[in-house]
C-alpha atoms as a PDB file:
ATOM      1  CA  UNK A   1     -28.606 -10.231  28.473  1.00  0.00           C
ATOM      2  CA  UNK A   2     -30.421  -9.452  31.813  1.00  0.00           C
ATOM      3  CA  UNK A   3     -28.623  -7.892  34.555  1.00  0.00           C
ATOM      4  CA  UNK A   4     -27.535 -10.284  37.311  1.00  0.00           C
ATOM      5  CA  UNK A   5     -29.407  -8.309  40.019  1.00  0.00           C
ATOM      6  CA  UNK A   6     -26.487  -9.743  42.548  1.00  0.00           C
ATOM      7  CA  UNK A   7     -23.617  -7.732  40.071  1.00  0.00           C
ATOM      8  CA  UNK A   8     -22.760  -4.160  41.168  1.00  0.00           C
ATOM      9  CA  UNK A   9     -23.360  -1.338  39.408  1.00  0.00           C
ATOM     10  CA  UNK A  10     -22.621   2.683  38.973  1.00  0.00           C
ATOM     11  CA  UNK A  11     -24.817   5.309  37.387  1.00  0.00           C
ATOM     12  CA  UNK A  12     -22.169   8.003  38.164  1.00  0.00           C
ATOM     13  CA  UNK A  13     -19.792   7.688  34.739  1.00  0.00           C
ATOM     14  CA  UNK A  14     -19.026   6.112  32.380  1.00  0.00           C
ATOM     15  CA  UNK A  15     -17.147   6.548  29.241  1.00  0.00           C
ATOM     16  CA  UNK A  16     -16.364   5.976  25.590  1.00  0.00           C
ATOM     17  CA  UNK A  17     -13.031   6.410  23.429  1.00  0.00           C
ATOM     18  CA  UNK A  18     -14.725   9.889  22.222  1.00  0.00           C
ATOM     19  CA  UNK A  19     -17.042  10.623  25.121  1.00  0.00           C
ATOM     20  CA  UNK A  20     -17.825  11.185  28.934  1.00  0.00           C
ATOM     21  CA  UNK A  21     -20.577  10.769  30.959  1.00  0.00           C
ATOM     22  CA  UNK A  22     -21.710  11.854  34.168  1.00  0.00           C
ATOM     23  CA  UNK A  23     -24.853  10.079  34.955  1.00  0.00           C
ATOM     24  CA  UNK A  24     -26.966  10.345  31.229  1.00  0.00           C
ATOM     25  CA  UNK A  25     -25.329  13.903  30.700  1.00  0.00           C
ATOM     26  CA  UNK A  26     -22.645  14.206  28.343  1.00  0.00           C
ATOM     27  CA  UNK A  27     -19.666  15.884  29.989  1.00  0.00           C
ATOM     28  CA  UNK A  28     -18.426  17.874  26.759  1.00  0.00           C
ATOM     29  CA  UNK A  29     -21.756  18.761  25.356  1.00  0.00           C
ATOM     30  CA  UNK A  30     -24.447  19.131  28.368  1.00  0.00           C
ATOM     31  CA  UNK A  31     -22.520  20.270  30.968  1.00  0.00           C
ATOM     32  CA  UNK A  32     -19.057  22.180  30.125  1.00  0.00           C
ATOM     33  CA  UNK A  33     -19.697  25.643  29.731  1.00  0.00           C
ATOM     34  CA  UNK A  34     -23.725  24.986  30.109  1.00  0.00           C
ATOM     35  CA  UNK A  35     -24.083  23.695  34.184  1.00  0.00           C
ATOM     36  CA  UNK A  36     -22.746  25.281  37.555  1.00  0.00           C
ATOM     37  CA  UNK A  37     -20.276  23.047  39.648  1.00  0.00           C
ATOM     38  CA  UNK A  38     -23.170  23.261  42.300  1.00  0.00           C
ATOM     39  CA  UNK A  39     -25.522  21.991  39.803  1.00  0.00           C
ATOM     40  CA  UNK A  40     -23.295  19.136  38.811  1.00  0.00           C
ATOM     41  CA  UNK A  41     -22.533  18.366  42.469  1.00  0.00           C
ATOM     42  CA  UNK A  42     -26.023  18.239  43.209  1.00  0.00           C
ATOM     43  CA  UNK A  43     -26.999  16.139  39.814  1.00  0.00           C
ATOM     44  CA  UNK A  44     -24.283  13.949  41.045  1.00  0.00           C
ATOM     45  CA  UNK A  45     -25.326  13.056  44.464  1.00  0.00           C
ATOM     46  CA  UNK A  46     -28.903  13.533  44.527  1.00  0.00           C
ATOM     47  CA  UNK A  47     -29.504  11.793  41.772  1.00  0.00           C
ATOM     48  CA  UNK A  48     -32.049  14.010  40.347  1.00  0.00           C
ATOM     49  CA  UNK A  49     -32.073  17.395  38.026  1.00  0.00           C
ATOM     50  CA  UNK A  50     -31.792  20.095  41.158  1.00  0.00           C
ATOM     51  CA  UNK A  51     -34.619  22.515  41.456  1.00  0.00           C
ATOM     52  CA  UNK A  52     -33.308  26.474  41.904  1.00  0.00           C
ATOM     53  CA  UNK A  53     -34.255  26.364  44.952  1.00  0.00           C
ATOM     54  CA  UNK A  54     -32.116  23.597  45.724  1.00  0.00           C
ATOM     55  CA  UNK A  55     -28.709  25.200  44.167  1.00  0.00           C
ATOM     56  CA  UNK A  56     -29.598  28.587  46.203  1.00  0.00           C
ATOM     57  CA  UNK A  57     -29.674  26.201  49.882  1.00  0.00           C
ATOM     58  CA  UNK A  58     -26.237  24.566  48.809  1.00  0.00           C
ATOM     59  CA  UNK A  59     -24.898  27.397  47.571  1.00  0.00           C
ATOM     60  CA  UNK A  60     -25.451  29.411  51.277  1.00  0.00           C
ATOM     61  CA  UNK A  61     -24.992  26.058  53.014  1.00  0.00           C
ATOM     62  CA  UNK A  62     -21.437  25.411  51.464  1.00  0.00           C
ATOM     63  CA  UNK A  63     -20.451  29.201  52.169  1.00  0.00           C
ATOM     64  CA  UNK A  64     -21.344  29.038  55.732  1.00  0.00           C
ATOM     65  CA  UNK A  65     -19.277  25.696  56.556  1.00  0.00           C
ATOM     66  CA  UNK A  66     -16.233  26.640  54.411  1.00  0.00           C
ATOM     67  CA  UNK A  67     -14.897  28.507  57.358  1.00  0.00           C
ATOM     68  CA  UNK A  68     -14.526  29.411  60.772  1.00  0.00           C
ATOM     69  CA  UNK A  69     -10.979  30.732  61.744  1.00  0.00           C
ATOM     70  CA  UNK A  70      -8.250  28.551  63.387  1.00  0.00           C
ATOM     71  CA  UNK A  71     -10.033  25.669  63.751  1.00  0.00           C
ATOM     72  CA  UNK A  72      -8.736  22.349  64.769  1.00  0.00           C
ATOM     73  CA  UNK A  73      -9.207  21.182  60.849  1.00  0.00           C
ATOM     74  CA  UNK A  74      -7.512  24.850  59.798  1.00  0.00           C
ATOM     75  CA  UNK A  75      -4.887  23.690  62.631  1.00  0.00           C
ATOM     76  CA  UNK A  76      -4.444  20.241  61.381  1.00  0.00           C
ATOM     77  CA  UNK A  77      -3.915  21.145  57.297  1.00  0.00           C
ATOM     78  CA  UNK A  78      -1.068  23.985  58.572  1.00  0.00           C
ATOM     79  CA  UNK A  79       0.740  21.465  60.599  1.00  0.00           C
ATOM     80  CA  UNK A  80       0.973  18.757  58.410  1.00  0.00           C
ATOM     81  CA  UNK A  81       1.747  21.272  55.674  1.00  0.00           C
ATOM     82  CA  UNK A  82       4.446  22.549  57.251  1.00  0.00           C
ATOM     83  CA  UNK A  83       5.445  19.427  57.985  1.00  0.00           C
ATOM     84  CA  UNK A  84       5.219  18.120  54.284  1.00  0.00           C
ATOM     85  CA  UNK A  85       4.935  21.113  52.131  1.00  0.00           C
ATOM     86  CA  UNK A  86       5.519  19.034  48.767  1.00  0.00           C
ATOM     87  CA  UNK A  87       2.156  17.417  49.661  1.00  0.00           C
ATOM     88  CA  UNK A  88      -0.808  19.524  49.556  1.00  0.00           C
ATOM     89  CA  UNK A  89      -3.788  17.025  49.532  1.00  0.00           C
ATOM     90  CA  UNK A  90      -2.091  15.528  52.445  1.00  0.00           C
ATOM     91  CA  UNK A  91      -2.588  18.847  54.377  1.00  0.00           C
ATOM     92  CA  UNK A  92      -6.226  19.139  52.692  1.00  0.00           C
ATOM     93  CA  UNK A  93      -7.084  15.424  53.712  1.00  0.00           C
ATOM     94  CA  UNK A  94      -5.583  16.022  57.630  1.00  0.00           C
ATOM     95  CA  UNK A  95      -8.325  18.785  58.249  1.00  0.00           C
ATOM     96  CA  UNK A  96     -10.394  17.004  56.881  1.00  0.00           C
ATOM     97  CA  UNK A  97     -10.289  14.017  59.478  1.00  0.00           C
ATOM     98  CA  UNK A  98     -11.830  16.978  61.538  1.00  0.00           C
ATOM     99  CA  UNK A  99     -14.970  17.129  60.224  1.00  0.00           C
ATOM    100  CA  UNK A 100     -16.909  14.480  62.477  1.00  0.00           C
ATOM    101  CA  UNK A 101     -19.564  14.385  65.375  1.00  0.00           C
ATOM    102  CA  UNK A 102     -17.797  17.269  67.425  1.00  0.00           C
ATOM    103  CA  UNK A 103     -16.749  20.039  65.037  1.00  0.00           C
ATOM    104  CA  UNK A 104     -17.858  20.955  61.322  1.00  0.00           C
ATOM    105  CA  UNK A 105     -19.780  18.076  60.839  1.00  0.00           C
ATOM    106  CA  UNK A 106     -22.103  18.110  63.385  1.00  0.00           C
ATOM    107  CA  UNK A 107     -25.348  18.745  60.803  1.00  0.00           C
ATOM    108  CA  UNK A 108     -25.847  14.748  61.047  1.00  0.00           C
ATOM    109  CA  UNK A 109     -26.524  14.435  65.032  1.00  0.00           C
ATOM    110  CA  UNK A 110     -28.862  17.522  64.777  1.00  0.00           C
ATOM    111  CA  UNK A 111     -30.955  15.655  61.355  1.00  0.00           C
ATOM    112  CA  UNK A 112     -31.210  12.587  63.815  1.00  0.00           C
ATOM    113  CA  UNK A 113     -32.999  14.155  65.821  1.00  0.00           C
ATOM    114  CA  UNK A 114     -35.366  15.914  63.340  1.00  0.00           C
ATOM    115  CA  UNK A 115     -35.840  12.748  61.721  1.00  0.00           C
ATOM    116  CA  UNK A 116     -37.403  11.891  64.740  1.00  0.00           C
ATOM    117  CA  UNK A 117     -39.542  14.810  65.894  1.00  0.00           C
ATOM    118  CA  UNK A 118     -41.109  15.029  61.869  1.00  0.00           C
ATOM    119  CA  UNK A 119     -41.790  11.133  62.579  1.00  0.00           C
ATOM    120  CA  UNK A 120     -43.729  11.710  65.758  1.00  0.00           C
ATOM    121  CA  UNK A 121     -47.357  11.770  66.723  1.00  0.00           C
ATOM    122  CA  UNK A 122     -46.303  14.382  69.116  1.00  0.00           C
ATOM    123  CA  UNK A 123     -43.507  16.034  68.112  1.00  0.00           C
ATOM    124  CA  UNK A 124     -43.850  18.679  71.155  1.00  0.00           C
ATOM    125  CA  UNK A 125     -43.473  15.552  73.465  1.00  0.00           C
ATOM    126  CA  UNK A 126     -40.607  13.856  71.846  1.00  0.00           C
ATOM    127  CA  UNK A 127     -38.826  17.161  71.204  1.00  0.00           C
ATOM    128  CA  UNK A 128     -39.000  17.893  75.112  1.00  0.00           C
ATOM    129  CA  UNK A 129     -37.962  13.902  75.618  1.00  0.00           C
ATOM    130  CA  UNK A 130     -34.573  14.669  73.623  1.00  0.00           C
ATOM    131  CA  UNK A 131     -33.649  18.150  75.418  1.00  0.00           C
ATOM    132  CA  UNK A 132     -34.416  16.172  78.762  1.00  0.00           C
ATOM    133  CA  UNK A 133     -32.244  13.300  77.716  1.00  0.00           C
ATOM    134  CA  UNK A 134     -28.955  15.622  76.962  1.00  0.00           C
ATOM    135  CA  UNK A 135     -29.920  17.164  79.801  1.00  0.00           C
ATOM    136  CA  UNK A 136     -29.431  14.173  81.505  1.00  0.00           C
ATOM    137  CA  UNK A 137     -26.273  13.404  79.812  1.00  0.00           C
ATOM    138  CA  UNK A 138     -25.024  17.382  80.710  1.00  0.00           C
ATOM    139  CA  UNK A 139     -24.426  16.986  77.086  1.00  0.00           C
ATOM    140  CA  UNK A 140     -25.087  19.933  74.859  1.00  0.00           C
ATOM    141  CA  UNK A 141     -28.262  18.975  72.793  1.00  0.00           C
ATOM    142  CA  UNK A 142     -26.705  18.329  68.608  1.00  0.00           C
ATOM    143  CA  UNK A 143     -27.720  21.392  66.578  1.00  0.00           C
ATOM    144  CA  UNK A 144     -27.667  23.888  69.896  1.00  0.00           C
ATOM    145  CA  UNK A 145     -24.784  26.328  71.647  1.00  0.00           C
ATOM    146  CA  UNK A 146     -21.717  27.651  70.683  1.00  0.00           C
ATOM    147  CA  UNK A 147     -18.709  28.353  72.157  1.00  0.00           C
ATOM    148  CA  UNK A 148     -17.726  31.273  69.984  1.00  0.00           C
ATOM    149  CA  UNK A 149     -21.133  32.851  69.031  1.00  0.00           C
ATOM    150  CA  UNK A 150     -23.355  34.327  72.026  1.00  0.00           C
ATOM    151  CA  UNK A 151     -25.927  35.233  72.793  1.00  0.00           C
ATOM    152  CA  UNK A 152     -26.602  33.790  68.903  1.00  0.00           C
ATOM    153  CA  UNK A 153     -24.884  32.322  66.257  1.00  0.00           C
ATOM    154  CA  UNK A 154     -26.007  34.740  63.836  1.00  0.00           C
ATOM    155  CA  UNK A 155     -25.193  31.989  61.084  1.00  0.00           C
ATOM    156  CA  UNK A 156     -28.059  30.304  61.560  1.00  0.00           C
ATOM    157  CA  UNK A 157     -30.730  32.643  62.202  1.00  0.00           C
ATOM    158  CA  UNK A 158     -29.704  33.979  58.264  1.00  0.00           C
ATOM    159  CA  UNK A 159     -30.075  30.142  57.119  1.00  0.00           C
ATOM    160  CA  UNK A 160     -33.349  29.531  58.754  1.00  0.00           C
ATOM    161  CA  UNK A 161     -34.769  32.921  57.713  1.00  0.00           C
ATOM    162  CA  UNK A 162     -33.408  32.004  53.777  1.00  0.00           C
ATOM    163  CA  UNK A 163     -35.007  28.641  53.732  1.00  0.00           C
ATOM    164  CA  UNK A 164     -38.674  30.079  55.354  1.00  0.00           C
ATOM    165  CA  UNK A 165     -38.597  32.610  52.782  1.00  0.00           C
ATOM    166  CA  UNK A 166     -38.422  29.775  49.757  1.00  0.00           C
ATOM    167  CA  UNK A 167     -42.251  28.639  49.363  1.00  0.00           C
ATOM    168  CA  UNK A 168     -41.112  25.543  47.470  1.00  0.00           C
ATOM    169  CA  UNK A 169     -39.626  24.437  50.664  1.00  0.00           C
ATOM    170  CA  UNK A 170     -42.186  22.208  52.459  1.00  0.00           C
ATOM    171  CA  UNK A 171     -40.708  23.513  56.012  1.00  0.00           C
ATOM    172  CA  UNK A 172     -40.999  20.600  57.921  1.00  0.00           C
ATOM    173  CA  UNK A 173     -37.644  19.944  59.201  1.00  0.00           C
ATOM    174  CA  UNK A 174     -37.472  24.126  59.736  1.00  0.00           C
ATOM    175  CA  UNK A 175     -40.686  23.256  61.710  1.00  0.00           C
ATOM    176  CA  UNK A 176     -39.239  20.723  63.784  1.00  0.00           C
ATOM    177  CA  UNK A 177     -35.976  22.651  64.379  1.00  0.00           C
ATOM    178  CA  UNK A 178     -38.145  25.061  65.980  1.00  0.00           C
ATOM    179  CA  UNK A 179     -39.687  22.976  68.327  1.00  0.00           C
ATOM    180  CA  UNK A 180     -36.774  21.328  69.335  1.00  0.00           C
ATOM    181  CA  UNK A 181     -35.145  24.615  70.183  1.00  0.00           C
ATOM    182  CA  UNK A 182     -38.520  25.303  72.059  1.00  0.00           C
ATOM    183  CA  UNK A 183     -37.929  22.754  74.277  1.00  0.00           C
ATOM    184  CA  UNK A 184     -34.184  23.028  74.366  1.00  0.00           C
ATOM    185  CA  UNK A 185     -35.221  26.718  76.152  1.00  0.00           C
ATOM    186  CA  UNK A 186     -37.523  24.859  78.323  1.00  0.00           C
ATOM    187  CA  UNK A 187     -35.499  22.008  79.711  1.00  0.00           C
ATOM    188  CA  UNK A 188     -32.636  24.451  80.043  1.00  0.00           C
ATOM    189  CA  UNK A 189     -34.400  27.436  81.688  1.00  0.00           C
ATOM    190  CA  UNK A 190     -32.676  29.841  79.527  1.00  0.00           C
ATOM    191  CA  UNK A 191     -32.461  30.990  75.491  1.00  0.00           C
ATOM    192  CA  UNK A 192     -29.957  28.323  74.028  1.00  0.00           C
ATOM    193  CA  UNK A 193     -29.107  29.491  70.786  1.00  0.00           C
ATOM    194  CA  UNK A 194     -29.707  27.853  67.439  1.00  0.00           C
ATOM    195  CA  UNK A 195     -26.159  26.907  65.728  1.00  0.00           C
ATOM    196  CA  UNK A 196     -25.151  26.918  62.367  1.00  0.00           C
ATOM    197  CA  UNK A 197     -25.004  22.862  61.747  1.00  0.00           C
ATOM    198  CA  UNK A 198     -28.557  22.777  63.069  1.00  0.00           C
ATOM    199  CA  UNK A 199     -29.922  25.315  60.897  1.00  0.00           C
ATOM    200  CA  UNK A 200     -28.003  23.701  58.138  1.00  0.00           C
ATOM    201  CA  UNK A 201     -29.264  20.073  59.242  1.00  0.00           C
ATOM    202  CA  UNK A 202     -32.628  21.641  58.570  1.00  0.00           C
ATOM    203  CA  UNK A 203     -31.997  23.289  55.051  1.00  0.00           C
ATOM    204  CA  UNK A 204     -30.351  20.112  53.659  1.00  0.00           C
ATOM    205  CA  UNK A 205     -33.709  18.118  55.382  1.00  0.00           C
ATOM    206  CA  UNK A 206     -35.805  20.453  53.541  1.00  0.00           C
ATOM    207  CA  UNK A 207     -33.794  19.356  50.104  1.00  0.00           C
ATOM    208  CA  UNK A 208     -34.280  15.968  50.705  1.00  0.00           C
ATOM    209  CA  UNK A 209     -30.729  15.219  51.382  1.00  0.00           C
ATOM    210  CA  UNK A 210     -30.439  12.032  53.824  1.00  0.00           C
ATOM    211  CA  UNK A 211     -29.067  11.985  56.950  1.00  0.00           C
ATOM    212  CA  UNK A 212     -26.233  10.089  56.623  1.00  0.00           C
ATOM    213  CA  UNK A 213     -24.855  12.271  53.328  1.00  0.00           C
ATOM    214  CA  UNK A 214     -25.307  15.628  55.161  1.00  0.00           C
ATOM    215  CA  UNK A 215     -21.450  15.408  56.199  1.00  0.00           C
ATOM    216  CA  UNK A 216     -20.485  15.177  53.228  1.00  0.00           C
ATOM    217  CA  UNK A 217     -21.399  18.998  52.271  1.00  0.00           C
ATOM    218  CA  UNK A 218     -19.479  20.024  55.357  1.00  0.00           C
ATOM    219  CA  UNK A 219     -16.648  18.077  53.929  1.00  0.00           C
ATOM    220  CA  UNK A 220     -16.855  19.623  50.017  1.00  0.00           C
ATOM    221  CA  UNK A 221     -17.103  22.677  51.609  1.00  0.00           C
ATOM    222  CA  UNK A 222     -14.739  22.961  54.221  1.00  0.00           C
ATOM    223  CA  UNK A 223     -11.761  21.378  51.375  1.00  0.00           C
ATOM    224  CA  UNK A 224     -12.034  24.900  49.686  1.00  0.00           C
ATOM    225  CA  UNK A 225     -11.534  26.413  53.370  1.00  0.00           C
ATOM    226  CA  UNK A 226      -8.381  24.624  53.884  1.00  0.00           C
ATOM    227  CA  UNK A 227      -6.966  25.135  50.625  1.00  0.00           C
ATOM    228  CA  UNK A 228      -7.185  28.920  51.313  1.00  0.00           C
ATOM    229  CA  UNK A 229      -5.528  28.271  54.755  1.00  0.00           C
ATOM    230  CA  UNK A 230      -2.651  26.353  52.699  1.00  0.00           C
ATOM    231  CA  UNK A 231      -2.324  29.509  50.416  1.00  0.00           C
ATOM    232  CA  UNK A 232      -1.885  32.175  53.260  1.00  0.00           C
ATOM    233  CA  UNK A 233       0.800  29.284  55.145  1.00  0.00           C
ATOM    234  CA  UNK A 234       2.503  29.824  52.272  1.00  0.00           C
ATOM    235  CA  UNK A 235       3.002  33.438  52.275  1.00  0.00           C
ATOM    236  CA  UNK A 236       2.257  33.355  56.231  1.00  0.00           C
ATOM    237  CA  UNK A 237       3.752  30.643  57.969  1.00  0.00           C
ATOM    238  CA  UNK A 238       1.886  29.549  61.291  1.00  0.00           C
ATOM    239  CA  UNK A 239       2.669  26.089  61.523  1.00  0.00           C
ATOM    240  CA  UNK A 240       6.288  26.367  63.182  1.00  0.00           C
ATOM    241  CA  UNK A 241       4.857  29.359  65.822  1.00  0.00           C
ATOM    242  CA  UNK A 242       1.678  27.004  66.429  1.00  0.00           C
ATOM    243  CA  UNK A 243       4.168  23.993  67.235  1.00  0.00           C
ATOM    244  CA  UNK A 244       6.388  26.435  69.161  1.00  0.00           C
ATOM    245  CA  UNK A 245       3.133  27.717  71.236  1.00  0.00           C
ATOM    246  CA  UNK A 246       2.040  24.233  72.784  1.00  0.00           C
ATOM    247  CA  UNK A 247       5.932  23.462  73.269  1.00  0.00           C
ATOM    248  CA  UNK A 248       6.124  26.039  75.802  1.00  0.00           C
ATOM    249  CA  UNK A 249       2.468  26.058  76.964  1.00  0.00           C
ATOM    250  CA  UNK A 250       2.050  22.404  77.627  1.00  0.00           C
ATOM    251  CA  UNK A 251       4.826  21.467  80.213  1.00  0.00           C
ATOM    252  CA  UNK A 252       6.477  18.176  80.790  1.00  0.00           C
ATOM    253  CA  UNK A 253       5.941  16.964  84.414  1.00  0.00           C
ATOM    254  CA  UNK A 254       7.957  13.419  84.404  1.00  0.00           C
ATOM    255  CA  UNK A 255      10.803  12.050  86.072  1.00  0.00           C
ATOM    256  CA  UNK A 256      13.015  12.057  83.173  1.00  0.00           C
ATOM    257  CA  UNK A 257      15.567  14.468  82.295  1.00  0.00           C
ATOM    258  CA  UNK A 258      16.038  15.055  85.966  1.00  0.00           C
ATOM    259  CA  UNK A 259      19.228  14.928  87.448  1.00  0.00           C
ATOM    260  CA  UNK A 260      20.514  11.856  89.712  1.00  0.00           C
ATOM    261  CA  UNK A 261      20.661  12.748  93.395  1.00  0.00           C
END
């Protein structure tokens, strides 16, 4: 019987009473014991067999996002652990409503903007259009500046120098990153460094990943991170002195609680 082409369909699993399947791999006998959880991952949402290339990107990309400190994800996860210790996921899931357009996940505004400088005639010209446009905004340009890392994020100078030594690696988004930070320099009058979503916006671009999935490594990698932040809560409590802190540091300045004249 044809397949009514208005039906919905997966290619991710299915099963029998005696098997499993991930995509056309059998679980038990093609990929236990045989594949890396990188190259399953990667299998999975690429859709494709990865290249080693491919598994060596991921595997630096998902080690540089995992973790960055007392972050307001890492902040998050302790609170809500704290606050509900019987329910770890909860805690995992809470940092990870952190990961978006400001913090963690911030590879997807950067690939935007690739997308369009590798689509231009002129790339030079509509890199130097975008840095003039944030500058216009007094926005910092996706991809550029950190608060934390100065005069470099050394992150991503590592990434970018690991994916231009890989000559299976076309280098166009790499290519594009640099011109954009070109012209980030220019616009700005001064050396604005690279950061480590950028350089990762550009690795993942060089894969093939698309745009709108590149979050999604930020959050498979950044779950691990906050797991480990549950673990030492457990045997280092933070959340009640974090709560504590902002008690104290963050004043109440209203009329009530004030005695009547």
């Amino acid at each position: 019987m044809a397949q009514d082409p208005q039906t919905p369909v997966t290619r991710l699993c299915t099963h029998t009473l005696t098997s499993l399947h991930y995509r056309d791999a059998n679980l038990v006998e093609d990929l236990m014991g045989k594949k890396t959880f990188t190259e399953v991952m990667l299998m999975q949402i690429l859709g494709r067999e990865p290249r080693p290339v491919d598994l060596r990107i991921t595997d630096v990309v998902l080690i540089v996002l995992m973790e960055h400190g007392l972050t307001p994800s890492a902040i998050a996860t302790r609170l809500i652990y704290m606050s509900a210790p019987e329910n770890l996921q909860g805690a995992v899931s809470a940092g990870l409503l952190a990961v978006g357009s400001s913090f963690v996940g911030t590879m997807e505004n950067c690939s935007r903007l690739l997308d369009r400088i590798t689509a231009a005639a002129d790339p030079q010209a509509e890199a130097l259009e975008i840095a003039r446009h944030y500058k216009g905004l007094k926005s910092p340009v996706p991809g550029f500046g950190h608060h934390l890392h100065k005069p470099v994020d050394p992150r991503a100078y590592k990434l970018l120098d690991l994916g231009r030594a890989e000559s299976e690696l076309a280098g166009n988004h790499i290519r594009a990153l640099e011109t954009l930070s070109q012209a980030v320099d220019s616009v700005a009058g001064r050396p604005i460094t690279i950061n480590a979503t950028g350089a990762v916006a550009a690795l993942l671009g060089e894969m093939g990943v698309a745009t709108n999935v590149m979050r999604g490594f930020a959050v498979i990698s950044r779950a691990a991170g906050l797991v480990a932040h549950i673990v030492e809560e457990q045997h280092s409590p933070s959340g009640r002195f974090i709560w504590d802190t902002i008690e104290h540091a963050i004043p109440y300045v209203g009329e009530g609680g004030k005695a009547a004249p």
